[in-house]
Protein backbone atom coordinates (compact mmCIF):
# COMPACT_ATOMS: atom_id res chain seq x y z
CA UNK A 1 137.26 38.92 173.15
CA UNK A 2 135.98 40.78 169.81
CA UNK A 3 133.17 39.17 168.15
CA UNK A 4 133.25 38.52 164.39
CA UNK A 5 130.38 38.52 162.13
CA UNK A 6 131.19 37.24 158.36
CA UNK A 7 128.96 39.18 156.78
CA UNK A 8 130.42 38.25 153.09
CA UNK A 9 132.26 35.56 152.13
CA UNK A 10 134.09 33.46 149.65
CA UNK A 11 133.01 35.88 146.84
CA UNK A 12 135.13 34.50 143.78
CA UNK A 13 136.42 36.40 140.66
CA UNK A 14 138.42 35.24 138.11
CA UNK A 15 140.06 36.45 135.05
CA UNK A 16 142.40 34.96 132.55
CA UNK A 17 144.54 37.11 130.04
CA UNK A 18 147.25 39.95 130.10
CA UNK A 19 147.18 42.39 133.23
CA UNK A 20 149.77 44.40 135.14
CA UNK A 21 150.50 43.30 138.34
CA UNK A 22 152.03 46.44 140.16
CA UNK A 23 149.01 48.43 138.36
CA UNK A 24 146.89 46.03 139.60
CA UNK A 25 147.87 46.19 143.05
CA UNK A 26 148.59 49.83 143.10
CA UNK A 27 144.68 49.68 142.08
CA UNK A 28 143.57 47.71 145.27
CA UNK A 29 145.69 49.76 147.50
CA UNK A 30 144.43 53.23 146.38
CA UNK A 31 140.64 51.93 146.57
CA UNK A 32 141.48 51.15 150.26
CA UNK A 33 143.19 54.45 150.59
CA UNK A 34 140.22 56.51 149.08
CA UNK A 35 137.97 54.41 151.55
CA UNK A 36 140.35 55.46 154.72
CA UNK A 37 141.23 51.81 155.26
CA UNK A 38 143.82 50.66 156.98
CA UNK A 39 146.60 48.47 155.06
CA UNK A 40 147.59 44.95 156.52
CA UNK A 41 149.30 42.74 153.58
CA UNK A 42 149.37 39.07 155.60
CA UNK A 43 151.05 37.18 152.75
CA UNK A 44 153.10 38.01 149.53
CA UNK A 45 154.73 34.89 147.97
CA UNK A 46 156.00 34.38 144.27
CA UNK A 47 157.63 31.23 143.36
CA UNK A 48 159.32 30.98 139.86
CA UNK A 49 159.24 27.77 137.99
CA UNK A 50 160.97 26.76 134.98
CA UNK A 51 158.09 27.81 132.41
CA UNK A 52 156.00 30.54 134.84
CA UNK A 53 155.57 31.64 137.92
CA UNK A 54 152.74 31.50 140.95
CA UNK A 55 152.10 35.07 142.83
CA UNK A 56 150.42 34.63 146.40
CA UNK A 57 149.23 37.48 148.47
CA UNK A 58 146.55 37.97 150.87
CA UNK A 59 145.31 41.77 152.04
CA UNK A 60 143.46 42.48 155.54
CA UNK A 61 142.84 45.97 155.40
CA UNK A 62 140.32 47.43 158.35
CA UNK A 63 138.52 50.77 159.41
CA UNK A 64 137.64 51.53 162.58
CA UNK A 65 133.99 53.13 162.30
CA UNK A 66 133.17 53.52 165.97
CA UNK A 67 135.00 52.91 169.23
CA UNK A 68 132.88 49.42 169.04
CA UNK A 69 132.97 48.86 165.60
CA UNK A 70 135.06 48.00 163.04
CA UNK A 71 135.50 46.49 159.56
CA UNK A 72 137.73 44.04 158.28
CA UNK A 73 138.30 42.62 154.61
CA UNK A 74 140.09 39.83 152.92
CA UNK A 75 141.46 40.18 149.56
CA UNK A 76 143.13 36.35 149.11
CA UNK A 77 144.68 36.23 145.31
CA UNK A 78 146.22 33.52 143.51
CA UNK A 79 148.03 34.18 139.83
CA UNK A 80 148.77 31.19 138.14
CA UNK A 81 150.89 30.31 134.93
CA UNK A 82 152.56 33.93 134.75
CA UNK A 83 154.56 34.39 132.05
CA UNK A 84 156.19 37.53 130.73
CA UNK A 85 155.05 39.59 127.71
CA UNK A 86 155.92 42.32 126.11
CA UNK A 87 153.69 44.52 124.28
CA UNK A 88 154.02 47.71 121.97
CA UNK A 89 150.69 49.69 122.16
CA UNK A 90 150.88 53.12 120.18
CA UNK A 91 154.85 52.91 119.99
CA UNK A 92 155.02 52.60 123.96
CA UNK A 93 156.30 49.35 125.39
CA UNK A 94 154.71 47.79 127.92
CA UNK A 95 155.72 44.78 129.86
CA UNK A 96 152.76 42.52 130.87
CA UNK A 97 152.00 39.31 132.64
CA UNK A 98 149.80 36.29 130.68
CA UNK A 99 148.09 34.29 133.33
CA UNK A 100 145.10 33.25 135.50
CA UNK A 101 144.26 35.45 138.30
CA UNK A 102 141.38 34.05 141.19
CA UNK A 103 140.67 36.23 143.89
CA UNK A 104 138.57 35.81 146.77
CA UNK A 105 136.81 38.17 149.13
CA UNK A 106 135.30 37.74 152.96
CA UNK A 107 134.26 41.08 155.12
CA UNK A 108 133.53 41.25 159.05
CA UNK A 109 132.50 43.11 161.17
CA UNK A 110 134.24 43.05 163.90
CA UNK A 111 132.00 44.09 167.56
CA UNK A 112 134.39 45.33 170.69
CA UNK A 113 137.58 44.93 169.23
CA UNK A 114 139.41 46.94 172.07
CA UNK A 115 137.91 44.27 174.69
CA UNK A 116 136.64 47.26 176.75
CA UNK A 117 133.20 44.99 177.46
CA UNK A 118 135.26 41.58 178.48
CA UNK A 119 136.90 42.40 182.00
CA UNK A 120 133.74 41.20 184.48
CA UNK A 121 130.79 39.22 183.56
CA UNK A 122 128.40 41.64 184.43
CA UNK A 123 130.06 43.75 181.70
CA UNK A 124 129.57 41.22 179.41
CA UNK A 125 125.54 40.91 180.18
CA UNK A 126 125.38 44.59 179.66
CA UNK A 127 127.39 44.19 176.28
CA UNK A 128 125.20 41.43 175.04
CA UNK A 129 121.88 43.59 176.62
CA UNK A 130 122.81 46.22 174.78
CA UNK A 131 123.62 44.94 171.02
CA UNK A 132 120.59 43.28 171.34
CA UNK A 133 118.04 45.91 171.89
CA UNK A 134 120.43 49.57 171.55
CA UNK A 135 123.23 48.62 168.52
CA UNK A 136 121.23 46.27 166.51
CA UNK A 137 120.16 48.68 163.82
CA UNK A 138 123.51 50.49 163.89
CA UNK A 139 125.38 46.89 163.78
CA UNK A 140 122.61 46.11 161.00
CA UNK A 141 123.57 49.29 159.26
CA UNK A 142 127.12 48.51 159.21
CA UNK A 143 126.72 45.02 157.83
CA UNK A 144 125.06 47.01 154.54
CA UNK A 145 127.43 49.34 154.13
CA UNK A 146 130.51 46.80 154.57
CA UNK A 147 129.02 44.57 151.89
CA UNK A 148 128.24 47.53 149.67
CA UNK A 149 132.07 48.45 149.82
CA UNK A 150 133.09 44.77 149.11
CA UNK A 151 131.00 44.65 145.98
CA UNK A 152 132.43 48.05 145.17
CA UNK A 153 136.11 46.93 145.41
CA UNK A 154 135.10 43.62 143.57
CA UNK A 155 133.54 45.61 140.66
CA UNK A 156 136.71 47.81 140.67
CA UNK A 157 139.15 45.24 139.95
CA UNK A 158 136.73 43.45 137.68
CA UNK A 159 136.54 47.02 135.48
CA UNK A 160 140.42 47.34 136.05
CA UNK A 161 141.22 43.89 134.80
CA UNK A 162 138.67 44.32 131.48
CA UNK A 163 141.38 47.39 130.40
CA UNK A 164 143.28 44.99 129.68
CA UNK A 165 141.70 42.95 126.62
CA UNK A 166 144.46 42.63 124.39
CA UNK A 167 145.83 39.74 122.30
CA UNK A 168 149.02 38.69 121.74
């Protein structure tokens, strides 16, 4: 079985205002894509009240970096109180969303995710031998590099989301 080490988690952002939703996720999507990730959406929900709505979805995008390694990230977001609004910037019309928006980010790295090392115990002593003494500074490595691209996509949305400081 593949061993996963939560190298970031429960990384919070929130943001309350106007945004776009499909820009917003067309944003997310084409970060992964730039960063050859693969796309996994786990959940998309929207439920429509009488007053708003809710939007649910959840993202688990990976990238295989080695035959033994591999990254994983969650992208969990909630937008509350959505309502509708329409806005003309510049004599174009734009159709907008007023709400609260929380999202939440966890990365791991993922160790033998094929199961190539799990058949026989004494393929598992070598496994656990050898990330101990031979893949420790690559694993180490890794673990920098997949929280420097989780702070990246966090800083992205953040900078996406602040193009969109208007008033109503």
């Amino acid at each position: 079985m593949a061993e996963r080490k939560i190298v970031f988690s429960d990384k919070s952002l929130s943001f309350q205002g106007l945004f776009d939703a499909k820009g917003l996720f067309r944003t997310i999507t084409k970060w992964f894509d730039d960063h050859n990730y693969d796309m996994w959406e786990n959940k998309n929900f929207e439920e429509v009240y009488e007053k708003d709505k809710k939007i649910i979805f959840e993202l688990l995008p990976y990238k295989k970096i080695t035959d033994y390694h591999k990254f994983e990230v969650r992208v969990f977001v909630v937008c509350e109180s959505l309502k509708e609004v329409s806005l003309e910037l510049k004599g174009v019309k734009h159709r907008l969303l007023k709400g609260d928006v929380n999202f939440t980010f966890d990365a791991s790295l993922i160790t033998d995710y094929e199961g190539r090392w799990e058949g026989k115990a004494e393929y598992y002593f070598f496994r656990t031998i050898i990330d101990k003494f031979i893949y420790k500074s690559y694993t180490r490595n890794y673990e920098g590099q997949l929280v420097k691209e989780t702070k990246e996509l966090a800083e992205e949305i953040k900078a996406y989301l602040n193009m969109f400081r208007y008033t109503v």
